[in-house]
PDB file of N, CA and C in Angstrom:
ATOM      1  N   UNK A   1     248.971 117.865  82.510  1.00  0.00           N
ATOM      2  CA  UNK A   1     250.242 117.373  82.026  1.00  0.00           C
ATOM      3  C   UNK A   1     250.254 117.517  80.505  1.00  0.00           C
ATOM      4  N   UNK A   2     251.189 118.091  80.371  1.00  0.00           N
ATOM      5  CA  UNK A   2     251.585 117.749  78.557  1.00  0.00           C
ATOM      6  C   UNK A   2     252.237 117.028  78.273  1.00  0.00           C
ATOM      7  N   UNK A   3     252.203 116.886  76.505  1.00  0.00           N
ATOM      8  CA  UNK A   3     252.704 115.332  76.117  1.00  0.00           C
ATOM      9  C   UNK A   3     254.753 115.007  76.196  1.00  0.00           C
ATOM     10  N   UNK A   4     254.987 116.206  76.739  1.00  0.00           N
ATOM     11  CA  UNK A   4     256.430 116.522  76.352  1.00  0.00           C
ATOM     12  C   UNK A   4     256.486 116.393  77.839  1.00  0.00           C
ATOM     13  N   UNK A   5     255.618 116.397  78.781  1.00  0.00           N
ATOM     14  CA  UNK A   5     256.476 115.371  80.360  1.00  0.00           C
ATOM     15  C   UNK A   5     256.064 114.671  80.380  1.00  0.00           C
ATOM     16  N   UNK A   6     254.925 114.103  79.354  1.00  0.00           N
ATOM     17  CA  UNK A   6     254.990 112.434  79.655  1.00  0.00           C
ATOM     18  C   UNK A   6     255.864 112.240  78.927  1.00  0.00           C
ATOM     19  N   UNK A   7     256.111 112.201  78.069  1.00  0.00           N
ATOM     20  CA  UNK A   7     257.269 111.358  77.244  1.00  0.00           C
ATOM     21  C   UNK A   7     258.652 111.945  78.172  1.00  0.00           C
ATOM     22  N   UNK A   8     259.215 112.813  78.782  1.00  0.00           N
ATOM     23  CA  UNK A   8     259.947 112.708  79.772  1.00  0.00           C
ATOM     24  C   UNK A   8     260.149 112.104  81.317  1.00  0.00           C
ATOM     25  N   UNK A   9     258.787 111.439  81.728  1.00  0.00           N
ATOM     26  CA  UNK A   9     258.444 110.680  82.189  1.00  0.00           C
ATOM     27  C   UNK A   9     258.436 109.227  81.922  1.00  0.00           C
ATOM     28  N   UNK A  10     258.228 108.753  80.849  1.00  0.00           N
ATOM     29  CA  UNK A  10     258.798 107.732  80.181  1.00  0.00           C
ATOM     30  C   UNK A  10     259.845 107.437  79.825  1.00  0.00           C
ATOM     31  N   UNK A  11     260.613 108.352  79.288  1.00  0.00           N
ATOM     32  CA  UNK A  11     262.227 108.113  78.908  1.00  0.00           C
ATOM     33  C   UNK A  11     263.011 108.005  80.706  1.00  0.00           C
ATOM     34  N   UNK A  12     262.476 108.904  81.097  1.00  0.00           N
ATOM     35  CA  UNK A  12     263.393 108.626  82.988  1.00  0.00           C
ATOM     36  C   UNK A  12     263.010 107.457  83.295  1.00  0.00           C
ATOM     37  N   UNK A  13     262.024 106.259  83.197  1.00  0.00           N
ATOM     38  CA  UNK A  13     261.763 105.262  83.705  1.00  0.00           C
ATOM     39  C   UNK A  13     262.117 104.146  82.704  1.00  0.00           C
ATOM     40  N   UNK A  14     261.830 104.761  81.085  1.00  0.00           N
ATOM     41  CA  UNK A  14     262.673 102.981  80.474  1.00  0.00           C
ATOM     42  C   UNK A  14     263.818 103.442  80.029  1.00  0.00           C
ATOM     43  N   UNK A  15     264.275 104.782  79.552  1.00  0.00           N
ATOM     44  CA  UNK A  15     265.455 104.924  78.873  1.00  0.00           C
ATOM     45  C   UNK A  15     264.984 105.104  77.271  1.00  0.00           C
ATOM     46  N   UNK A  16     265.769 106.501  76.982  1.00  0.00           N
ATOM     47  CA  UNK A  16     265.320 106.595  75.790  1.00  0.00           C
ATOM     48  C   UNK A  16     265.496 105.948  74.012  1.00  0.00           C
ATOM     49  N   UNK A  17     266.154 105.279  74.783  1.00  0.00           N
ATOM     50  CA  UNK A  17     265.867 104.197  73.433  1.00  0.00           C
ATOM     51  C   UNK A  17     264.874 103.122  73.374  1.00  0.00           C
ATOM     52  N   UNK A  18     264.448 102.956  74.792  1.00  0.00           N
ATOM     53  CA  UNK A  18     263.239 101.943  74.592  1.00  0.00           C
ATOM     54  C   UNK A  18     261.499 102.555  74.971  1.00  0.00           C
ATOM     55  N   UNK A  19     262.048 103.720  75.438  1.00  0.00           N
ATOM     56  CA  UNK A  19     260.472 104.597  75.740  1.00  0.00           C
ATOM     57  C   UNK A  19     259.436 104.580  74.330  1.00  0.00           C
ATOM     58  N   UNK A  20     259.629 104.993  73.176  1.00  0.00           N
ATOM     59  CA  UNK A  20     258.874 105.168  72.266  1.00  0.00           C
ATOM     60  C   UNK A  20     258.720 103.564  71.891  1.00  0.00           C
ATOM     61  N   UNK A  21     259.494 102.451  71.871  1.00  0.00           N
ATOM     62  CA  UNK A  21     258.582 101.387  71.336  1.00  0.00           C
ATOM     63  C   UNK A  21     258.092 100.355  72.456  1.00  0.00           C
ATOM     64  N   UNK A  22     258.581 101.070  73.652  1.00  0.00           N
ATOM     65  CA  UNK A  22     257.271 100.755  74.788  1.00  0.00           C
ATOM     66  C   UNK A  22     255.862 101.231  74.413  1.00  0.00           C
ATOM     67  N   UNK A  23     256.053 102.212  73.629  1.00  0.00           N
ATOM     68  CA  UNK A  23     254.775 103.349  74.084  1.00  0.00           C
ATOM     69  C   UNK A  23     253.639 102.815  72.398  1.00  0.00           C
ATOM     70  N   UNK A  24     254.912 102.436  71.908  1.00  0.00           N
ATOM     71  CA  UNK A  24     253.923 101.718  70.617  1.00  0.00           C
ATOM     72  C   UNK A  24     253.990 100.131  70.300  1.00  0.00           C
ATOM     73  N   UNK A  25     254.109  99.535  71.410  1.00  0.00           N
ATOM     74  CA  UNK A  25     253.869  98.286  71.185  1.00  0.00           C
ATOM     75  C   UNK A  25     253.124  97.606  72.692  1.00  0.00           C
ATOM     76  N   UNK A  26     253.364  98.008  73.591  1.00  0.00           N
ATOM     77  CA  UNK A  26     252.880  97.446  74.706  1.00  0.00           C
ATOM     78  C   UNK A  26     250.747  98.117  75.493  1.00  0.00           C
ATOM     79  N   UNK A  27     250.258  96.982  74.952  1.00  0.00           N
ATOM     80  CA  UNK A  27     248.528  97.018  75.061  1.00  0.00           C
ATOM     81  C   UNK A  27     248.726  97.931  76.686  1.00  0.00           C
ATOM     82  N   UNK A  28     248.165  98.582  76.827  1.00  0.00           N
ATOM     83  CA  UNK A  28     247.302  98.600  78.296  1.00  0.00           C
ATOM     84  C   UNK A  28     246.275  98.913  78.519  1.00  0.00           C
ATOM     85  N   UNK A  29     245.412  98.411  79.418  1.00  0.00           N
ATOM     86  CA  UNK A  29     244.132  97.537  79.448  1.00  0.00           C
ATOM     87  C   UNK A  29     242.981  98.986  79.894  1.00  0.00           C
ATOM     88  N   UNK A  30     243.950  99.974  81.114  1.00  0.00           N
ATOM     89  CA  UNK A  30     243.388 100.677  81.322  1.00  0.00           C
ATOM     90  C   UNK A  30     243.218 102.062  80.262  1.00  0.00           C
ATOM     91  N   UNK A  31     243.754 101.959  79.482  1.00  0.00           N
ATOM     92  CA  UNK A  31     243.219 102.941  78.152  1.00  0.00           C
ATOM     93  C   UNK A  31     242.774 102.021  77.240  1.00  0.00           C
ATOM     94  N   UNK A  32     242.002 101.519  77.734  1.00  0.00           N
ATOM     95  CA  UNK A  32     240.984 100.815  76.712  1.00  0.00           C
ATOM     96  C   UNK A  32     241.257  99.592  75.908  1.00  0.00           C
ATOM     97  N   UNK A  33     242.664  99.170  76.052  1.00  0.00           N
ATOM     98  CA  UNK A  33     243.121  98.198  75.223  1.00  0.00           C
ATOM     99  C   UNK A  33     243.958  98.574  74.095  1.00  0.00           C
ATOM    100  N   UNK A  34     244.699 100.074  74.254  1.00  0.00           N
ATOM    101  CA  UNK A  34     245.860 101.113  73.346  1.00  0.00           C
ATOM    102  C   UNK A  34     246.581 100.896  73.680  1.00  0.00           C
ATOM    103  N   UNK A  35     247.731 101.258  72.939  1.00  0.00           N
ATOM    104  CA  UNK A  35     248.978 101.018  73.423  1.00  0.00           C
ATOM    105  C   UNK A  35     249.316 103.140  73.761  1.00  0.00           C
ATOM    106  N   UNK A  36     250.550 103.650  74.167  1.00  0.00           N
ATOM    107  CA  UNK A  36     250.146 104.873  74.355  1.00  0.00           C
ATOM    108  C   UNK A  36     250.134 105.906  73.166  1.00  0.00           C
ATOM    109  N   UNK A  37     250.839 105.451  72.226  1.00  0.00           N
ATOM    110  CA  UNK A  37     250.689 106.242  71.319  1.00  0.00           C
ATOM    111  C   UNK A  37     249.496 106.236  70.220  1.00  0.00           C
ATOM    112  N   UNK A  38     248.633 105.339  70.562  1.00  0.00           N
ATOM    113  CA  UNK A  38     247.497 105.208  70.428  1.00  0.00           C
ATOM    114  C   UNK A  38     246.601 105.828  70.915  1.00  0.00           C
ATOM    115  N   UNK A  39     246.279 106.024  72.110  1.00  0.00           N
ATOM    116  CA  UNK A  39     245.957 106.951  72.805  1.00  0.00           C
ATOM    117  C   UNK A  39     245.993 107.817  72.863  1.00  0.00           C
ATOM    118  N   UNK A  40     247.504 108.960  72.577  1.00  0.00           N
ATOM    119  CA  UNK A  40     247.822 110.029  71.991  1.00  0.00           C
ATOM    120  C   UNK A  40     247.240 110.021  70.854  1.00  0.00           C
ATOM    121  N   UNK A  41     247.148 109.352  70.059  1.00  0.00           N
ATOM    122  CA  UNK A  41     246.366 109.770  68.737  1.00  0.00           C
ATOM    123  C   UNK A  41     245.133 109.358  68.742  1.00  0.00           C
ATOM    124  N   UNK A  42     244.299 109.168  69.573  1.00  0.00           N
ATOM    125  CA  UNK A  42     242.907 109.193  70.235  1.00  0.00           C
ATOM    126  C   UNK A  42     242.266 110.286  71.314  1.00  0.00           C
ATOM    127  N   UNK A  43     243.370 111.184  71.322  1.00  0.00           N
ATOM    128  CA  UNK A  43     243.009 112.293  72.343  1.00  0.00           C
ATOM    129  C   UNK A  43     242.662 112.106  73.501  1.00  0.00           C
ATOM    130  N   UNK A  44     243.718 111.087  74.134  1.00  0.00           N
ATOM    131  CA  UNK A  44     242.979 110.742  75.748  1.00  0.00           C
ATOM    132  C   UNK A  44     244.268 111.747  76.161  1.00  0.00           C
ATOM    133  N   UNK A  45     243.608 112.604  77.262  1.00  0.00           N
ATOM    134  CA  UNK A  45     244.940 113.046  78.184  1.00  0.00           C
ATOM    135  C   UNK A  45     245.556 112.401  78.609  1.00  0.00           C
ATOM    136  N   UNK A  46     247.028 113.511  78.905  1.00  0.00           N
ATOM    137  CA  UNK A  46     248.339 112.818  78.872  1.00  0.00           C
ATOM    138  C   UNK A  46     248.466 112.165  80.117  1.00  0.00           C
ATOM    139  N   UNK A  47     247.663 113.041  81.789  1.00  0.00           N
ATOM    140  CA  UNK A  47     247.522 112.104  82.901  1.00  0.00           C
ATOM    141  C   UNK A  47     246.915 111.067  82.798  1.00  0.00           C
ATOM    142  N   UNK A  48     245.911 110.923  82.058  1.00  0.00           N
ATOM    143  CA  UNK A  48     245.469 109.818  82.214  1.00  0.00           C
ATOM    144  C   UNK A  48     245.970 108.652  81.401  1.00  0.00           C
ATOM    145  N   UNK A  49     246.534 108.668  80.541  1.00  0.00           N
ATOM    146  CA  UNK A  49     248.051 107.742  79.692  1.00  0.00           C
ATOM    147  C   UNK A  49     248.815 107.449  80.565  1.00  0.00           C
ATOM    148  N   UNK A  50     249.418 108.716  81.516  1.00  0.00           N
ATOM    149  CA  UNK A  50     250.523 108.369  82.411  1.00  0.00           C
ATOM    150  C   UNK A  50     250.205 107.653  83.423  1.00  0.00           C
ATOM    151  N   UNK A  51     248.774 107.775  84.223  1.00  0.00           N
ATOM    152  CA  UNK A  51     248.521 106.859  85.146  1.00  0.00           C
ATOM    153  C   UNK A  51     249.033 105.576  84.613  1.00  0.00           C
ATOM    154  N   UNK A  52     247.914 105.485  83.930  1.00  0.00           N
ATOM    155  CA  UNK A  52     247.833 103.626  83.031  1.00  0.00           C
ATOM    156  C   UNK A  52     248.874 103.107  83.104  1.00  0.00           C
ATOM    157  N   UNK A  53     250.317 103.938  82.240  1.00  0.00           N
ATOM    158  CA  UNK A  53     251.787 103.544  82.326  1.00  0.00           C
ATOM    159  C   UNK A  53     252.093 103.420  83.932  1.00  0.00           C
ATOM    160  N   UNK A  54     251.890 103.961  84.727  1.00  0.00           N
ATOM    161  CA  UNK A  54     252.528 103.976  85.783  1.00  0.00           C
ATOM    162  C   UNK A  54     252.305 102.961  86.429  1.00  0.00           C
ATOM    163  N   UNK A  55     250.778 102.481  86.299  1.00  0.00           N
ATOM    164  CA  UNK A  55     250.606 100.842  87.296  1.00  0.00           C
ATOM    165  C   UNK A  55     250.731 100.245  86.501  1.00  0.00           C
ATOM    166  N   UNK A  56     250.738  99.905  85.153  1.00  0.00           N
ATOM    167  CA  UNK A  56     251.419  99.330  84.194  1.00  0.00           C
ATOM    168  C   UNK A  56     252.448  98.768  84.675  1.00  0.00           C
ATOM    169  N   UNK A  57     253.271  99.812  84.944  1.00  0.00           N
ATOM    170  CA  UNK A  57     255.271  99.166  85.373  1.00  0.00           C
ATOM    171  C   UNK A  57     255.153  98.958  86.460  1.00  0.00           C
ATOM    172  N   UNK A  58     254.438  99.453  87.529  1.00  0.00           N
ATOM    173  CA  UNK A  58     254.190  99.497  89.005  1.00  0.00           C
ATOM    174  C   UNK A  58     255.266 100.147  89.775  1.00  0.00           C
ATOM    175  N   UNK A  59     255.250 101.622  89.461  1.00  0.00           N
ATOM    176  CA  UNK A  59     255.930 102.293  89.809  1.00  0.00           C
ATOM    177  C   UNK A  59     255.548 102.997  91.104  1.00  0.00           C
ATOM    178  N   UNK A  60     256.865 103.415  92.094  1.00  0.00           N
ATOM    179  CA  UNK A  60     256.602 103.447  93.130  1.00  0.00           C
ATOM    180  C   UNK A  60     255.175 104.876  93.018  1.00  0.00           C
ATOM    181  N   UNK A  61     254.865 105.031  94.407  1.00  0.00           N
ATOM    182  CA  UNK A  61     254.356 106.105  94.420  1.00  0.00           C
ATOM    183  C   UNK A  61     254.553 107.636  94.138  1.00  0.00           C
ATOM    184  N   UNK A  62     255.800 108.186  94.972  1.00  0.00           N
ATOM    185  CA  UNK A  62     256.040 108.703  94.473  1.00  0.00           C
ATOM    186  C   UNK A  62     256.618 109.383  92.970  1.00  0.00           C
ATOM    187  N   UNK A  63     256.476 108.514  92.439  1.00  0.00           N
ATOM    188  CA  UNK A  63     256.473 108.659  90.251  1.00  0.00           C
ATOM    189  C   UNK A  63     255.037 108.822  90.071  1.00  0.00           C
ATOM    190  N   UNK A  64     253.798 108.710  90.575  1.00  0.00           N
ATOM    191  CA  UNK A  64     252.737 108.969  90.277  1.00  0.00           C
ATOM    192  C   UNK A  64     252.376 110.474  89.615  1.00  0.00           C
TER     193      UNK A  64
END
């Protein structure tokens, strides 16, 4: 995954006015305690960001 469908992945699920300060303000536990744009600027891949987000919100399965 690249970082341009996760962040289209994010904007389809919060809406793009609130995707980016989801992505820089909200901790999640499974990237270590980052928020995602933290992570992005820690070089964790983008699936594995997107997982985190995804049970994060607890999104159905099929959004996995």
């Amino acid at each position: 995954m690249r970082e341009a469908e996760l962040w289209q992945r994010l904007v389809a699920q919060l809406g793009s006015g609130y995707a980016r300060v989801w992505a820089e303000q909200v901790v999640l536990a499974d990237l270590g305690g980052r928020t995602v744009s933290e992570a992005l600027a820690a070089g964790v891949p983008c699936k594995t960001i997107w997982r985190a987000a995804w049970a994060h919100l607890e999104l159905p399965a099929h959004d996995r």
